[in-house]
N, C-alpha and C. Protein backbone atom coordinates (compact mmCIF):
# COMPACT_ATOMS: atom_id res chain seq x y z
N UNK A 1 -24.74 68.17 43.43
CA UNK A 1 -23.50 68.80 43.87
C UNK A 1 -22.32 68.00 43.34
N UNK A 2 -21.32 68.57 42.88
CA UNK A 2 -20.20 67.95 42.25
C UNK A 2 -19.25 67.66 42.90
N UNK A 3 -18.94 66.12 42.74
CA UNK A 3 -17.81 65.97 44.07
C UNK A 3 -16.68 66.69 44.04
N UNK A 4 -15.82 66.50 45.14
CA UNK A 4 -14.15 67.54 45.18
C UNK A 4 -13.62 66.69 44.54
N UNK A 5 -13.51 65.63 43.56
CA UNK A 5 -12.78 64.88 42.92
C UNK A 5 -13.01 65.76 41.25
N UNK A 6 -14.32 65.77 41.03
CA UNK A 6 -14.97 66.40 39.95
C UNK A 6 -14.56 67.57 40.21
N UNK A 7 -14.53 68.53 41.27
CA UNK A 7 -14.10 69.92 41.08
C UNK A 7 -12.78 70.29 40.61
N UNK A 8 -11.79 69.51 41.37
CA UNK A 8 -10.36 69.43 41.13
C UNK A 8 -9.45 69.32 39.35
N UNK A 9 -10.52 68.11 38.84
CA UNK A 9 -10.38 67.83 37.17
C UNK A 9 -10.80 69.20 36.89
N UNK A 10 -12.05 69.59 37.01
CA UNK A 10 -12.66 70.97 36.09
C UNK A 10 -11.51 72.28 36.57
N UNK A 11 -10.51 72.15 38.07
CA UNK A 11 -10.18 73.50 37.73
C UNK A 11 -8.73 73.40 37.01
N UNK A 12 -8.21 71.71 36.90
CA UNK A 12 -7.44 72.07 36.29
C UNK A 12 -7.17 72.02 34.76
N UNK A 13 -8.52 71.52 34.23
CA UNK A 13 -8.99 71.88 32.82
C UNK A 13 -8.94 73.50 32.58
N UNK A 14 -9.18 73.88 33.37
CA UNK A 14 -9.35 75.20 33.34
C UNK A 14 -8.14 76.09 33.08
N UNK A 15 -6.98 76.05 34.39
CA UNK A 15 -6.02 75.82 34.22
C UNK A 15 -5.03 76.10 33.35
N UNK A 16 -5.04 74.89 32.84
CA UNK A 16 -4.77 74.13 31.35
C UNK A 16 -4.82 74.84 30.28
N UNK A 17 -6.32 75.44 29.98
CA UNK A 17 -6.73 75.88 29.03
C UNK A 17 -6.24 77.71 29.02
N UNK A 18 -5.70 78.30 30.30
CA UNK A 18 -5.36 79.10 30.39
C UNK A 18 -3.99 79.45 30.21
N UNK A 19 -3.52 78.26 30.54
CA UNK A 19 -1.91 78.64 29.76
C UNK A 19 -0.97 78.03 28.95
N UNK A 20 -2.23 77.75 27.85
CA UNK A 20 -2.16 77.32 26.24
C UNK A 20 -1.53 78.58 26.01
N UNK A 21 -2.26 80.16 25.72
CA UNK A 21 -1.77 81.01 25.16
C UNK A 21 0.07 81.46 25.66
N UNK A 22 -0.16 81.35 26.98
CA UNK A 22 1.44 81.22 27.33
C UNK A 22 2.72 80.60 26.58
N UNK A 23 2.03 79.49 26.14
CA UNK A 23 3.22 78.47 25.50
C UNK A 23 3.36 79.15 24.07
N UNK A 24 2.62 79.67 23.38
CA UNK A 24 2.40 79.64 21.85
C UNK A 24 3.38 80.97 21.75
N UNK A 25 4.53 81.06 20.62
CA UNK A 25 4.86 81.67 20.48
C UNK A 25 4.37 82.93 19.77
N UNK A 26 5.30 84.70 20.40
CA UNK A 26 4.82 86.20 20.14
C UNK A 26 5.00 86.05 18.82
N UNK A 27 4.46 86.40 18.38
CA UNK A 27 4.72 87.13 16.62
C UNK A 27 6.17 88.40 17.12
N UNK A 28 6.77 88.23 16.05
CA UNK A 28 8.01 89.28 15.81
C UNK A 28 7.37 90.53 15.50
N UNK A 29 7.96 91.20 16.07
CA UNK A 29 7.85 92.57 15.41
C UNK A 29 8.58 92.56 13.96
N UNK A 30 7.17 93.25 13.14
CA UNK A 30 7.98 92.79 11.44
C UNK A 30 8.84 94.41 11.44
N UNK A 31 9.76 94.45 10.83
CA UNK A 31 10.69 95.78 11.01
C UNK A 31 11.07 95.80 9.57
N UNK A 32 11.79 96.56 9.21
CA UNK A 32 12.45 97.16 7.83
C UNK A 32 13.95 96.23 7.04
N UNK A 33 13.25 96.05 6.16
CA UNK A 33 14.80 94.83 6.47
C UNK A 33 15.45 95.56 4.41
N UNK A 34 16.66 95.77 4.39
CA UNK A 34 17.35 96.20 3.28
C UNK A 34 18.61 95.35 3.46
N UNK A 35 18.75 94.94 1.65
CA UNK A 35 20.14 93.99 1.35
C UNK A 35 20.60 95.48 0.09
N UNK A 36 21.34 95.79 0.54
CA UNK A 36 22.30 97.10 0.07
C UNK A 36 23.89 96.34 -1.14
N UNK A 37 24.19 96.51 -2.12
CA UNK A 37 25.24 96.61 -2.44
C UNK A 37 26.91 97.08 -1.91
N UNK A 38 26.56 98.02 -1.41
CA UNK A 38 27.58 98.83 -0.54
C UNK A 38 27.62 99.88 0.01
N UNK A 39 28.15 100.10 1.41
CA UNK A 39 27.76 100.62 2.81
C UNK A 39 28.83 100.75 3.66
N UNK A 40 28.24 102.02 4.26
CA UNK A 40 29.87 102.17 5.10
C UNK A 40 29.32 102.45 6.88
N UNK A 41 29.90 101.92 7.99
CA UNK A 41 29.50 102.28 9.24
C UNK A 41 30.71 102.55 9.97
N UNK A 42 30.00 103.82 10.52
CA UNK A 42 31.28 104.52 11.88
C UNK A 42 30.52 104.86 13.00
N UNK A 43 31.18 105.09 14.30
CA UNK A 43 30.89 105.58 15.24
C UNK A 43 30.88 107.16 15.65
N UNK A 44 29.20 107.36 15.73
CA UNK A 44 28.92 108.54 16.44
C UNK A 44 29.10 109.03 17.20
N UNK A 45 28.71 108.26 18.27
CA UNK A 45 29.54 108.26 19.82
C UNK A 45 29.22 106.93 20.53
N UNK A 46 29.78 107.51 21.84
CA UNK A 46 29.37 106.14 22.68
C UNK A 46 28.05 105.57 23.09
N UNK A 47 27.61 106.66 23.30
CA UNK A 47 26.18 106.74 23.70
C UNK A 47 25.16 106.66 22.95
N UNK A 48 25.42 107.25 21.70
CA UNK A 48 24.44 106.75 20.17
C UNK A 48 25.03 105.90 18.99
N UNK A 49 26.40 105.18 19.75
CA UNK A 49 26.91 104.06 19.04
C UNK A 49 26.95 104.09 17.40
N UNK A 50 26.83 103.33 16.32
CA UNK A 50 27.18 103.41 15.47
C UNK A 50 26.13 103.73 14.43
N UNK A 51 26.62 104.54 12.91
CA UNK A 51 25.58 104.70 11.90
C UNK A 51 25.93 104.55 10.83
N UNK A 52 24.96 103.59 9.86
CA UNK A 52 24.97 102.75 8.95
C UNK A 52 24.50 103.55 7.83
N UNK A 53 25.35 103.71 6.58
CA UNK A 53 24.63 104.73 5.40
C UNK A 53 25.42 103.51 4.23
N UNK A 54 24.01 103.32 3.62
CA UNK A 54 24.38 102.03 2.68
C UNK A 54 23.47 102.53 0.97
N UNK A 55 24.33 102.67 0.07
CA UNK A 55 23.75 102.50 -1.47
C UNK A 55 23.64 101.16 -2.14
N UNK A 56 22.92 101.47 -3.43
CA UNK A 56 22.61 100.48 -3.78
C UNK A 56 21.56 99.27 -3.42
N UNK A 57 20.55 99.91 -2.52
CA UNK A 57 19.71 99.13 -1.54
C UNK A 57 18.23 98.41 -2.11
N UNK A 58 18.03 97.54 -2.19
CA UNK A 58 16.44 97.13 -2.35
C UNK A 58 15.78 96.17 -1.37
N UNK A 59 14.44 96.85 -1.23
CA UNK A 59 14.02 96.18 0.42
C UNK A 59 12.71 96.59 0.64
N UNK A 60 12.60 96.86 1.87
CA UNK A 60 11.20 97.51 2.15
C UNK A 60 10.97 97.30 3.93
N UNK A 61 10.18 98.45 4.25
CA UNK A 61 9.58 99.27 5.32
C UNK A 61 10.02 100.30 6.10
N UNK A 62 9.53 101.38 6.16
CA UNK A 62 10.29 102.70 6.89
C UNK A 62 9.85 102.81 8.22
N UNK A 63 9.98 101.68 8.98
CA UNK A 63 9.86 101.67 10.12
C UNK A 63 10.91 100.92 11.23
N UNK A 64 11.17 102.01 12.19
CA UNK A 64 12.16 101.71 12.92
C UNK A 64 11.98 99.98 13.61
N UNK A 65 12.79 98.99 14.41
CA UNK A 65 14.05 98.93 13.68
C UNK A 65 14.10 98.52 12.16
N UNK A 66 15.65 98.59 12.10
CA UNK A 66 15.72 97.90 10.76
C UNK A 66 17.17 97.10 10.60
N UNK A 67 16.78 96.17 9.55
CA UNK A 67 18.13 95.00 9.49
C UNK A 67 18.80 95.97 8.03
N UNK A 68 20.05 96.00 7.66
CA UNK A 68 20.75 96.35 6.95
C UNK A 68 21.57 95.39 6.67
N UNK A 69 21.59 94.78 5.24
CA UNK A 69 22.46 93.04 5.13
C UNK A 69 23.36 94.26 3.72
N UNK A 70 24.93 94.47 4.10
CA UNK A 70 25.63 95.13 2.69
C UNK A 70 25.91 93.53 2.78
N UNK A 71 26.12 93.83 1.14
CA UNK A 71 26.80 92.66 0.16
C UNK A 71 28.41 92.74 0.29
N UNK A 72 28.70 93.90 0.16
CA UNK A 72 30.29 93.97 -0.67
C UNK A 72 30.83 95.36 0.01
N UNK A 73 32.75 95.28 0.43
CA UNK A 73 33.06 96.15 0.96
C UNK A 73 33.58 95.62 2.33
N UNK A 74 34.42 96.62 2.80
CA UNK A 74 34.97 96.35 4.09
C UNK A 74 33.89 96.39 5.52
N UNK A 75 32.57 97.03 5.22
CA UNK A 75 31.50 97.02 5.81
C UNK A 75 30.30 95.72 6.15
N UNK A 76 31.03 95.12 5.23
CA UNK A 76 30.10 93.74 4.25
C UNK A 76 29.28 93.33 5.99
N UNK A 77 28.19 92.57 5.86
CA UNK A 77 27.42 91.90 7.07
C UNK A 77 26.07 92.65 6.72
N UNK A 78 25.78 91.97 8.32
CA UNK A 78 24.32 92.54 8.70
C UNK A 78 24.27 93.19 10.17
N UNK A 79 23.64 94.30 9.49
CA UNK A 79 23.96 95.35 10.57
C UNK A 79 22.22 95.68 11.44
N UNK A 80 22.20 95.51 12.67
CA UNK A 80 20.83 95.74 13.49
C UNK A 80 20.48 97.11 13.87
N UNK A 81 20.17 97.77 13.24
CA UNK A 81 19.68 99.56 13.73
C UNK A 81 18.21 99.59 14.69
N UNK A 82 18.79 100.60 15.60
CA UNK A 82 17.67 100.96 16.67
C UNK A 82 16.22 101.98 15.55
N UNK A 83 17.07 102.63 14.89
CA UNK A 83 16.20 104.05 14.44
C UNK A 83 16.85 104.22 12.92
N UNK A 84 16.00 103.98 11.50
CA UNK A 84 15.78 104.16 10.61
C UNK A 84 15.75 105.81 10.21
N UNK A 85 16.75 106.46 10.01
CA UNK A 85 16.55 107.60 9.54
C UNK A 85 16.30 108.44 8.57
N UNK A 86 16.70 107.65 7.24
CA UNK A 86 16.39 108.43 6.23
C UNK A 86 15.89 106.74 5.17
N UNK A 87 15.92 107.18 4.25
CA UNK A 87 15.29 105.48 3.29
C UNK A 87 14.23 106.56 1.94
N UNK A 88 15.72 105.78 0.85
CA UNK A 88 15.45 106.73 -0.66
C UNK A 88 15.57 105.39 -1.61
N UNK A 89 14.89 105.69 -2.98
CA UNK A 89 14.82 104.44 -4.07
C UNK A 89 16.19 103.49 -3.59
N UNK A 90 17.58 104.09 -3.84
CA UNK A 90 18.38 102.98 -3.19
C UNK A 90 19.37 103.42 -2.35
N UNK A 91 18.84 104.11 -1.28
CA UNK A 91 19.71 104.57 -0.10
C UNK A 91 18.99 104.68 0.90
N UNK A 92 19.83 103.96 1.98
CA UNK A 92 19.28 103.73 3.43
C UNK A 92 20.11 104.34 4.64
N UNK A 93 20.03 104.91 5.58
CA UNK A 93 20.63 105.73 6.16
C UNK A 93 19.80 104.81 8.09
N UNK A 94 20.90 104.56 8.58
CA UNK A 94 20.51 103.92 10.33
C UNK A 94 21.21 104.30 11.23
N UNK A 95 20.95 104.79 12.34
CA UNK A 95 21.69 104.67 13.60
C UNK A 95 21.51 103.86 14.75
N UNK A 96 22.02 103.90 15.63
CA UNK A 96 22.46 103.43 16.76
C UNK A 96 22.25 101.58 16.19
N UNK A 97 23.18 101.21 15.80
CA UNK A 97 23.46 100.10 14.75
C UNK A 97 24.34 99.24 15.98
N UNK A 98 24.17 98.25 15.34
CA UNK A 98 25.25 97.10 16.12
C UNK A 98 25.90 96.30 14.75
């Protein structure tokens, strides 16, 4: 029979070993990421906030979200879209953008 000294170590090996996975960091969600030449964003409304239509684009994945980085223009940055809507050889089209 295992003493309560011995039980105590084993449960908190146990423990232990259970919230290893806790600490270790989630993987990102990999999303759509385009660096565009030039791009223009306005507001749709309030409620579906802003949409991002950018030419000149090379990148990759057509899956919602997506990062939009324009180079050049009064638009210039990086723009965070909820929903990927359209995405052509070099045109990218996003809404509800920040």
């Amino acid at each position: 029979m295992a003493s309560p000294r011995m039980t105590v170590a084993r449960v908190a090996t146990l423990l232990a070993a259970l919230a290893v996975p806790l600490l270790l960091p989630v993987a990102a969600h990999a999303d759509s990421h385009y660096v565009c030449e030039d791009g223009t964003r306005f507001q749709v409304s309030p409620m579906l906030g802003f949409h991002v239509l950018a030419t000149g684009c090379t990148g990759s994945g057509q899956e919602s979200p997506v990062t939009i980085v324009v180079s050049s223009g009064y638009h210039a940055g990086e723009h965070f879209c909820e929903q990927l809507l359209a995405q052509g050889p070099t045109l990218v089209s996003a809404m509800r953008c920040a």
